[in-house]
PDB file of N, CA and C in Angstrom:
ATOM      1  N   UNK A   1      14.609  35.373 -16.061  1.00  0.00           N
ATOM      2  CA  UNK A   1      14.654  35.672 -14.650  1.00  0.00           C
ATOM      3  C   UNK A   1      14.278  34.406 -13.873  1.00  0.00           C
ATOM      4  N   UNK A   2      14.853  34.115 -12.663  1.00  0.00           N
ATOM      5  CA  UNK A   2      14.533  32.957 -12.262  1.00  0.00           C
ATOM      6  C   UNK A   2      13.269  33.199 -11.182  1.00  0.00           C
ATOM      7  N   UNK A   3      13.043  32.105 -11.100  1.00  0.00           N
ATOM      8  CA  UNK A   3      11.678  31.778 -10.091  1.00  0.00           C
ATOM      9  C   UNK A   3      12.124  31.816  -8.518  1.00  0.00           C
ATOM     10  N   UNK A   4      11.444  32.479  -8.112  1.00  0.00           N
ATOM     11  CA  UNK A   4      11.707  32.542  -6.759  1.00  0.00           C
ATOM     12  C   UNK A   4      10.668  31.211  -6.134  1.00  0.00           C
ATOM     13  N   UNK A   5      11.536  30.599  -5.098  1.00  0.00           N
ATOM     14  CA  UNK A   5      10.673  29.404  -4.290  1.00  0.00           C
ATOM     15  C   UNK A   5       9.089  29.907  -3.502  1.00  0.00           C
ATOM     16  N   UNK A   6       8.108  29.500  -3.890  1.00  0.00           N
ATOM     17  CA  UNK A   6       7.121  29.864  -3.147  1.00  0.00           C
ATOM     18  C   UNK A   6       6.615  29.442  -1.601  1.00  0.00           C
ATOM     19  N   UNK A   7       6.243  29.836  -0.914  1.00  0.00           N
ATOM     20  CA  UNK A   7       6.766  30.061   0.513  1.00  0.00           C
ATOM     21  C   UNK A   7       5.474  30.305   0.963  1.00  0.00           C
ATOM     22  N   UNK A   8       4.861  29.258   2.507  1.00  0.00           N
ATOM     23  CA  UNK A   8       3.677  29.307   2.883  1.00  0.00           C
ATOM     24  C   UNK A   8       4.425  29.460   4.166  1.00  0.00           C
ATOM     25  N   UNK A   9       3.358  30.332   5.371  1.00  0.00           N
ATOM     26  CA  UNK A   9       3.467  30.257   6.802  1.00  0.00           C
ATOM     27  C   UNK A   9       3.559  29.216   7.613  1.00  0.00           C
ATOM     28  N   UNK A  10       3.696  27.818   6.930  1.00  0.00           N
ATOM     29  CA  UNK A  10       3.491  26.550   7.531  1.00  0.00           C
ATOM     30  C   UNK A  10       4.852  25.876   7.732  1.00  0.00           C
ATOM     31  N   UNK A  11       5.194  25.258   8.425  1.00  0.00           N
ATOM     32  CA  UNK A  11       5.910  24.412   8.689  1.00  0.00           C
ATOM     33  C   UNK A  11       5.645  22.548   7.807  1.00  0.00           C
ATOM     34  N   UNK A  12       7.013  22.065   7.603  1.00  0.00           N
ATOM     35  CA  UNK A  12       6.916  20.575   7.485  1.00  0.00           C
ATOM     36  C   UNK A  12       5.402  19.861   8.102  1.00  0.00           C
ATOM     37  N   UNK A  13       4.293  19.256   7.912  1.00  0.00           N
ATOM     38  CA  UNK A  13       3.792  18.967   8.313  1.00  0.00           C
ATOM     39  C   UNK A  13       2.354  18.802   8.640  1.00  0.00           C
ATOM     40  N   UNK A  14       1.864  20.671   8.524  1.00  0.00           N
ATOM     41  CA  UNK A  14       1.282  21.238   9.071  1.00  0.00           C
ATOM     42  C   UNK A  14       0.440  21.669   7.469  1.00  0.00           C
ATOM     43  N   UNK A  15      -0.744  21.619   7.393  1.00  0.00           N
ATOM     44  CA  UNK A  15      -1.796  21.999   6.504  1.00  0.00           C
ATOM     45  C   UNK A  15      -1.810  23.368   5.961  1.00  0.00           C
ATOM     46  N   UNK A  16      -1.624  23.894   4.813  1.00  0.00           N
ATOM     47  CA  UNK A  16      -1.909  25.298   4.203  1.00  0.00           C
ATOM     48  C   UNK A  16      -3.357  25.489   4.478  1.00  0.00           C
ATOM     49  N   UNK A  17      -3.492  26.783   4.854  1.00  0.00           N
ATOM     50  CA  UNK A  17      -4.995  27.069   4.837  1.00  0.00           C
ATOM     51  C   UNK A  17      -5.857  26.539   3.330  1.00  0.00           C
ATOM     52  N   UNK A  18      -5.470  26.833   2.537  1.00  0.00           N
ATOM     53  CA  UNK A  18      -6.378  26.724   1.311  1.00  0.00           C
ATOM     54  C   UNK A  18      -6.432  24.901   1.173  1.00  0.00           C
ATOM     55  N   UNK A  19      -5.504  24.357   1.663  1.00  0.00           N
ATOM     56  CA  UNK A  19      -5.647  22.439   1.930  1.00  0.00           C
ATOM     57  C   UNK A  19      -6.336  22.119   2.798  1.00  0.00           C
ATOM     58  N   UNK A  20      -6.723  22.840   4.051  1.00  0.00           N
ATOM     59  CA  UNK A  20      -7.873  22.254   5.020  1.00  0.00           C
ATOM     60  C   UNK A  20      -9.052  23.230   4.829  1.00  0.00           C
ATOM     61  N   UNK A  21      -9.526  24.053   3.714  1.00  0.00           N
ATOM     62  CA  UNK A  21     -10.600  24.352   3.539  1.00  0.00           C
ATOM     63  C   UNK A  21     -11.116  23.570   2.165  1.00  0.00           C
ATOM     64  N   UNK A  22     -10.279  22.961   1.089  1.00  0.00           N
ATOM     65  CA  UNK A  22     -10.252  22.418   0.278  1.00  0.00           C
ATOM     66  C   UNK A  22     -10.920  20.915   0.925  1.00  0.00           C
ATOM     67  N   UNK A  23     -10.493  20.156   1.955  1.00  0.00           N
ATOM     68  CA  UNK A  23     -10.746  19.068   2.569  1.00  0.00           C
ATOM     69  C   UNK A  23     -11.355  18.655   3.128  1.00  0.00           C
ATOM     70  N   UNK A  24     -11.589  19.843   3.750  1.00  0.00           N
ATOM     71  CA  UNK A  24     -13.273  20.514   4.620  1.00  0.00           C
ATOM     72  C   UNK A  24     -14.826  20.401   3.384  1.00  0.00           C
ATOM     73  N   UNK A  25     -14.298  21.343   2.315  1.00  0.00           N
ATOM     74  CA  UNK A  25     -15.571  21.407   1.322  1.00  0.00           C
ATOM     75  C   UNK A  25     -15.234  20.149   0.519  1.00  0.00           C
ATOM     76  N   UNK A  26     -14.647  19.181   0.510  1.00  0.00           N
ATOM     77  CA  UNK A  26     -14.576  17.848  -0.061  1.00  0.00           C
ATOM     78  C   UNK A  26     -15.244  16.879   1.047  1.00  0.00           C
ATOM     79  N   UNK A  27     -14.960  16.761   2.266  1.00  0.00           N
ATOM     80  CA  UNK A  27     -15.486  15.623   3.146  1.00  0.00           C
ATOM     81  C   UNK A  27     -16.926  16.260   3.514  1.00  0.00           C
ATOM     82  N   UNK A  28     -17.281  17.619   2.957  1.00  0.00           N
ATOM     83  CA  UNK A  28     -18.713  17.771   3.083  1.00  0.00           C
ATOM     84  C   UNK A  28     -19.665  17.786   1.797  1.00  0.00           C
ATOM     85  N   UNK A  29     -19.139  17.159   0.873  1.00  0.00           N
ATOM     86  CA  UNK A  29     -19.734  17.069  -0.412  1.00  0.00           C
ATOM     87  C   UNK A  29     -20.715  15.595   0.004  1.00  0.00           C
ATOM     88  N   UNK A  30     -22.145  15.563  -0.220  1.00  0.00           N
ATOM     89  CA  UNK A  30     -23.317  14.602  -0.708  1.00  0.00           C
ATOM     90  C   UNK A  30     -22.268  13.376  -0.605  1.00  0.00           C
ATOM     91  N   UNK A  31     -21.238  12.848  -1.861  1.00  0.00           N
ATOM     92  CA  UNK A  31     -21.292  11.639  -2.293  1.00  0.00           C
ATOM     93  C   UNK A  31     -19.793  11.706  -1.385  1.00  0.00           C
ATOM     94  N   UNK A  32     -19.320  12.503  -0.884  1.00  0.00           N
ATOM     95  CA  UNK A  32     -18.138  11.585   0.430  1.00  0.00           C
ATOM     96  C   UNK A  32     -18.639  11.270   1.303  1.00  0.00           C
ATOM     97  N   UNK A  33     -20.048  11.961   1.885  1.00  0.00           N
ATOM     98  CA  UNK A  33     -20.710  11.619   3.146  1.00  0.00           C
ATOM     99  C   UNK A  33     -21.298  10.560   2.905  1.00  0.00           C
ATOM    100  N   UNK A  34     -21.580  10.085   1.711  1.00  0.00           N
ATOM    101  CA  UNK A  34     -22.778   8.766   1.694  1.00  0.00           C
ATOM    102  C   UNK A  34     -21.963   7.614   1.631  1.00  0.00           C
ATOM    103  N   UNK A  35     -21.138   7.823   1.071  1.00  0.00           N
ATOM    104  CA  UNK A  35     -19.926   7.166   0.601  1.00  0.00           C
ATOM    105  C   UNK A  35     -19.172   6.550   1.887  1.00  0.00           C
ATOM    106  N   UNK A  36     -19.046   7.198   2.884  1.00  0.00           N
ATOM    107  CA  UNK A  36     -18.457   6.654   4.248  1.00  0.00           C
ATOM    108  C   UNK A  36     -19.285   6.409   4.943  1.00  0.00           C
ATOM    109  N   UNK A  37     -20.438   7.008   5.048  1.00  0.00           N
ATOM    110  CA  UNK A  37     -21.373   6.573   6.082  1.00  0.00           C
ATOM    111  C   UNK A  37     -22.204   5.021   5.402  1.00  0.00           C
ATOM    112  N   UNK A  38     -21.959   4.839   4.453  1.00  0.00           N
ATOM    113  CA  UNK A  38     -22.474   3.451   3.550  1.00  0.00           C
ATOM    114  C   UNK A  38     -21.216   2.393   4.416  1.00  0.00           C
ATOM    115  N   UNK A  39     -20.284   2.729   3.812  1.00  0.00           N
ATOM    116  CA  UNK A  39     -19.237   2.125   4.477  1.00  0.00           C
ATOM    117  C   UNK A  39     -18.531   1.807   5.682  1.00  0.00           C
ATOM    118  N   UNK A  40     -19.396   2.646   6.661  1.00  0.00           N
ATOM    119  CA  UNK A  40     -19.311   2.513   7.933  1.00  0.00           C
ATOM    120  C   UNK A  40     -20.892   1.733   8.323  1.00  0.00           C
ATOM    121  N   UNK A  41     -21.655   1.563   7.801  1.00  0.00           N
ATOM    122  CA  UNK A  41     -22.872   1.206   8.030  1.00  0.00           C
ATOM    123  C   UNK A  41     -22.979  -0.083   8.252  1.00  0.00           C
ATOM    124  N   UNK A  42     -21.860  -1.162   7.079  1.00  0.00           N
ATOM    125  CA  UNK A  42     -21.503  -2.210   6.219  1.00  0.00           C
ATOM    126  C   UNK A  42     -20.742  -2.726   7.558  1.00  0.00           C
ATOM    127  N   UNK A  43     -19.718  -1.728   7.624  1.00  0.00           N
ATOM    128  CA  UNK A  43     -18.775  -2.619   9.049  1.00  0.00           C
ATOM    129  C   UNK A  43     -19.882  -2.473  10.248  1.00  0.00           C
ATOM    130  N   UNK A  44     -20.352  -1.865  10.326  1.00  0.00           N
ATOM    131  CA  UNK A  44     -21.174  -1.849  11.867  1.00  0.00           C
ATOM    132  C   UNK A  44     -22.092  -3.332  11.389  1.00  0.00           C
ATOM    133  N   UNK A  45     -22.621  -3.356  10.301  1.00  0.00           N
ATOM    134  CA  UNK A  45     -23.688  -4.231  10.051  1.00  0.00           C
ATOM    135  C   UNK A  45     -22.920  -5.637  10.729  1.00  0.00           C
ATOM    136  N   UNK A  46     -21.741  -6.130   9.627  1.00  0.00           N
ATOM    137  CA  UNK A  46     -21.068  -7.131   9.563  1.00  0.00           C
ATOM    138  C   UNK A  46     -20.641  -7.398  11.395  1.00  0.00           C
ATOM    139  N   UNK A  47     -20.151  -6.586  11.955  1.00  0.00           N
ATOM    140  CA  UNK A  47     -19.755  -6.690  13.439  1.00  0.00           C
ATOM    141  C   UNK A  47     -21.195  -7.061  14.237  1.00  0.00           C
ATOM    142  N   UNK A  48     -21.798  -6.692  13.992  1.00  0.00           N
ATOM    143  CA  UNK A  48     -23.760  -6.389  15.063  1.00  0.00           C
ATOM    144  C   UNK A  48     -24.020  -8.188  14.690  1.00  0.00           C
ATOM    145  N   UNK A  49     -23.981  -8.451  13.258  1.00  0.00           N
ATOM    146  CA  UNK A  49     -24.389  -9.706  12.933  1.00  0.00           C
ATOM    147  C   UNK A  49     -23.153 -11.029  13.409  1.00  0.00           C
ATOM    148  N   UNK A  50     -21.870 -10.612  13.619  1.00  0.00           N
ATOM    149  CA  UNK A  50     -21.210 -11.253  13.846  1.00  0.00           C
ATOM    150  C   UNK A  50     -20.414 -12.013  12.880  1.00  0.00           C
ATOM    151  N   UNK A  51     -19.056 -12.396  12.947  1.00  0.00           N
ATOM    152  CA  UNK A  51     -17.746 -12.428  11.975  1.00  0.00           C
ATOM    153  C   UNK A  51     -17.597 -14.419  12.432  1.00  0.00           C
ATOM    154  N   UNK A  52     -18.628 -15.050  11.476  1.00  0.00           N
ATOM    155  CA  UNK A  52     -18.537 -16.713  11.560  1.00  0.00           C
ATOM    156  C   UNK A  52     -18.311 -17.888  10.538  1.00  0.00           C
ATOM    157  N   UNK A  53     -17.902 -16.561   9.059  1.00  0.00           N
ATOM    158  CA  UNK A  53     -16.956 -17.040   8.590  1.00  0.00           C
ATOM    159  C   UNK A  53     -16.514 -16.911   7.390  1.00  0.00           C
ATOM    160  N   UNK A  54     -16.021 -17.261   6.319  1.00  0.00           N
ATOM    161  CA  UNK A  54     -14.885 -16.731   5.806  1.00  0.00           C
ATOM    162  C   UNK A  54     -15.339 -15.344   4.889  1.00  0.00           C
ATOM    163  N   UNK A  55     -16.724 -15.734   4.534  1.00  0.00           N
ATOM    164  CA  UNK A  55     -17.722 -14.298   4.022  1.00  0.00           C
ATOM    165  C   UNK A  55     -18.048 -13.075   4.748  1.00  0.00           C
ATOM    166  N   UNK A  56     -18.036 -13.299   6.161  1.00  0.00           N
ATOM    167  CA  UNK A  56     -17.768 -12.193   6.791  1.00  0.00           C
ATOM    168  C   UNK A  56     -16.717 -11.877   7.188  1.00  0.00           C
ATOM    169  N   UNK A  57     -15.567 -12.171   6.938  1.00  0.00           N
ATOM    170  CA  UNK A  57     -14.439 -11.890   7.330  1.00  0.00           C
ATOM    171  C   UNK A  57     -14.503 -10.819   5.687  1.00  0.00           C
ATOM    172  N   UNK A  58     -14.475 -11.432   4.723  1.00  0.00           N
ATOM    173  CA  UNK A  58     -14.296 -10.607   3.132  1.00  0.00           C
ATOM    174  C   UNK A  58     -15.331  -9.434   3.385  1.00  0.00           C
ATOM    175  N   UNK A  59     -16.441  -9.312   3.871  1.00  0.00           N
ATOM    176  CA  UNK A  59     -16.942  -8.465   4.003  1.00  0.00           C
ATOM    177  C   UNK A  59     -16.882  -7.038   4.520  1.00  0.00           C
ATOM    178  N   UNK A  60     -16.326  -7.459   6.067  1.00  0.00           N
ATOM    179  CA  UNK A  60     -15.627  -6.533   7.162  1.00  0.00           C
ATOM    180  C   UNK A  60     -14.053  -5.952   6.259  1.00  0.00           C
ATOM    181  N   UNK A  61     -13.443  -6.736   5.388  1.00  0.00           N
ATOM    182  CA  UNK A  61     -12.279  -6.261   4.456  1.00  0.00           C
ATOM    183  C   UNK A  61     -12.626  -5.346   3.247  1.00  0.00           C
ATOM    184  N   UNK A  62     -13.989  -5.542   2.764  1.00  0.00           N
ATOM    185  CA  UNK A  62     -14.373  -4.796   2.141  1.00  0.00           C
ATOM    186  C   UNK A  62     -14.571  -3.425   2.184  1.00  0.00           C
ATOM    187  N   UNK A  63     -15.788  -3.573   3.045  1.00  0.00           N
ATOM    188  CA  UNK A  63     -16.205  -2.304   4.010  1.00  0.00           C
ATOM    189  C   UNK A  63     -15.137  -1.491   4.575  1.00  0.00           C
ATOM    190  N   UNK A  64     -13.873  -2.117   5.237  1.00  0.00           N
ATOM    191  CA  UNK A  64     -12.867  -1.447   5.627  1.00  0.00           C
ATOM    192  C   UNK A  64     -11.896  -0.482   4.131  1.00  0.00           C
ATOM    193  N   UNK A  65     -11.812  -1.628   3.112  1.00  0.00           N
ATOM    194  CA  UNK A  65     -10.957  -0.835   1.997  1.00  0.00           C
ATOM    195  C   UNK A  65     -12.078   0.247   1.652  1.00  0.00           C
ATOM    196  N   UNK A  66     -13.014   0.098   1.274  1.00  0.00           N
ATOM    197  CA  UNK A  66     -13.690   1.339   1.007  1.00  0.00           C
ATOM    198  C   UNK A  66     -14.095   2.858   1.970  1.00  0.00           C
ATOM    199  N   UNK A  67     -13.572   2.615   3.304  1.00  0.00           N
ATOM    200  CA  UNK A  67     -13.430   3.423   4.002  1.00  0.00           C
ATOM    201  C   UNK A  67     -12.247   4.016   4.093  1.00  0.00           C
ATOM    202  N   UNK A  68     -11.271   3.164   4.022  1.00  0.00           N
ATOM    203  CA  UNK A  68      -9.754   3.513   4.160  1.00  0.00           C
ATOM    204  C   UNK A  68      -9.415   4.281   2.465  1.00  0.00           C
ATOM    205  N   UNK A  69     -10.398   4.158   1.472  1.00  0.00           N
ATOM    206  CA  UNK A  69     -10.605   4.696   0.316  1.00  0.00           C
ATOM    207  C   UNK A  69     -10.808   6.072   0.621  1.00  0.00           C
ATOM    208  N   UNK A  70     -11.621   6.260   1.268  1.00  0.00           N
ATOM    209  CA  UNK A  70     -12.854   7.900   1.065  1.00  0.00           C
ATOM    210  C   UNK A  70     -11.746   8.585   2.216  1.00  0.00           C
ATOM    211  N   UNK A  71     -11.232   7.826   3.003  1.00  0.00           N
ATOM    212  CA  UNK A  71     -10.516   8.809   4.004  1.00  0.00           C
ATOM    213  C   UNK A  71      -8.895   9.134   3.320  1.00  0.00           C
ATOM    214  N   UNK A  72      -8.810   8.068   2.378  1.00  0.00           N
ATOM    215  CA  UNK A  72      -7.434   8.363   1.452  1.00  0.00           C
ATOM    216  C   UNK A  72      -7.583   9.628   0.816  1.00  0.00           C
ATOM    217  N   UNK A  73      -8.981   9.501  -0.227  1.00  0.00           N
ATOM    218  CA  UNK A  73      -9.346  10.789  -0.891  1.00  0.00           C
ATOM    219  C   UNK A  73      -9.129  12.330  -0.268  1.00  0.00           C
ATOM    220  N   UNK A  74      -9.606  11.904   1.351  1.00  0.00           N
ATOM    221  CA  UNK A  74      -9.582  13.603   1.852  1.00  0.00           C
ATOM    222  C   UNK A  74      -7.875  13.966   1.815  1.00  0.00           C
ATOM    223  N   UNK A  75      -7.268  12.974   2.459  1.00  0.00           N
ATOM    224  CA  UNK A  75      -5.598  13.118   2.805  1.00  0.00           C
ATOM    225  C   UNK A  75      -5.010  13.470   1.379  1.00  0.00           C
ATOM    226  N   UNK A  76      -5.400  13.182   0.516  1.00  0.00           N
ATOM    227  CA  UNK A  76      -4.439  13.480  -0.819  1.00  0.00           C
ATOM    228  C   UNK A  76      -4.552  14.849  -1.021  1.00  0.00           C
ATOM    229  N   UNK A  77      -5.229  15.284  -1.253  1.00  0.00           N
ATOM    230  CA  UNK A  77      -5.309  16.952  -1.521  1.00  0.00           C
ATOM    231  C   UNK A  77      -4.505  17.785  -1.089  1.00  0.00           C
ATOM    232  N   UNK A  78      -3.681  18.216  -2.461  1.00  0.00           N
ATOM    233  CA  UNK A  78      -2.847  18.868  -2.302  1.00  0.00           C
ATOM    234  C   UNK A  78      -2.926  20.406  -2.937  1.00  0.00           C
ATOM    235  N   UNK A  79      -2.286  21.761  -2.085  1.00  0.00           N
ATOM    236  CA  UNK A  79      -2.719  22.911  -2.896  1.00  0.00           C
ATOM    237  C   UNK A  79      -2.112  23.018  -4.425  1.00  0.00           C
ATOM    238  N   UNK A  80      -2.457  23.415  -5.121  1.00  0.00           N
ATOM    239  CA  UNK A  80      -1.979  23.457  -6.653  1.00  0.00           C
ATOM    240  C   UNK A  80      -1.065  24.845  -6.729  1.00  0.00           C
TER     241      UNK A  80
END
């Protein structure tokens, strides 16, 4: 018998419920919060102290990939 296509209330685009509660209890887990707020801490630091040269420039790139990391993590989640 064949498989029928499975079928959510959502449109192209638009989040399944069980993907933004999934994303929700992931960006509120201990080690995503420390994890970005470390990494946002790092760029605030590097900016407050000022960008004078080529080590703070790698730094502020750092701090940024590891943010642009933890916010990748939430976006991937997909329902199974």
């Amino acid at each position: 018998m064949p498989r029928q296509p499975v079928t959510t209330d959502t449109t192209p685009g638009q989040l399944a419920p069980g993907n933004m509660r999934a994303r929700l209890v992931r960006a509120l887990r201990l080690e995503w919060l420390g994890q970005t707020a470390a990494s946002l801490l790092w760029i605030g630091s590097v900016l407050t102290y000022g960008i004078s040269s080529t080590g703070d420039w790698l730094q502020l790139f750092a701090a940024s990939a590891w943010l642009v990391a933890n916010v990748a993590s939430i976006a991937s989640i997909r329902e199974d």
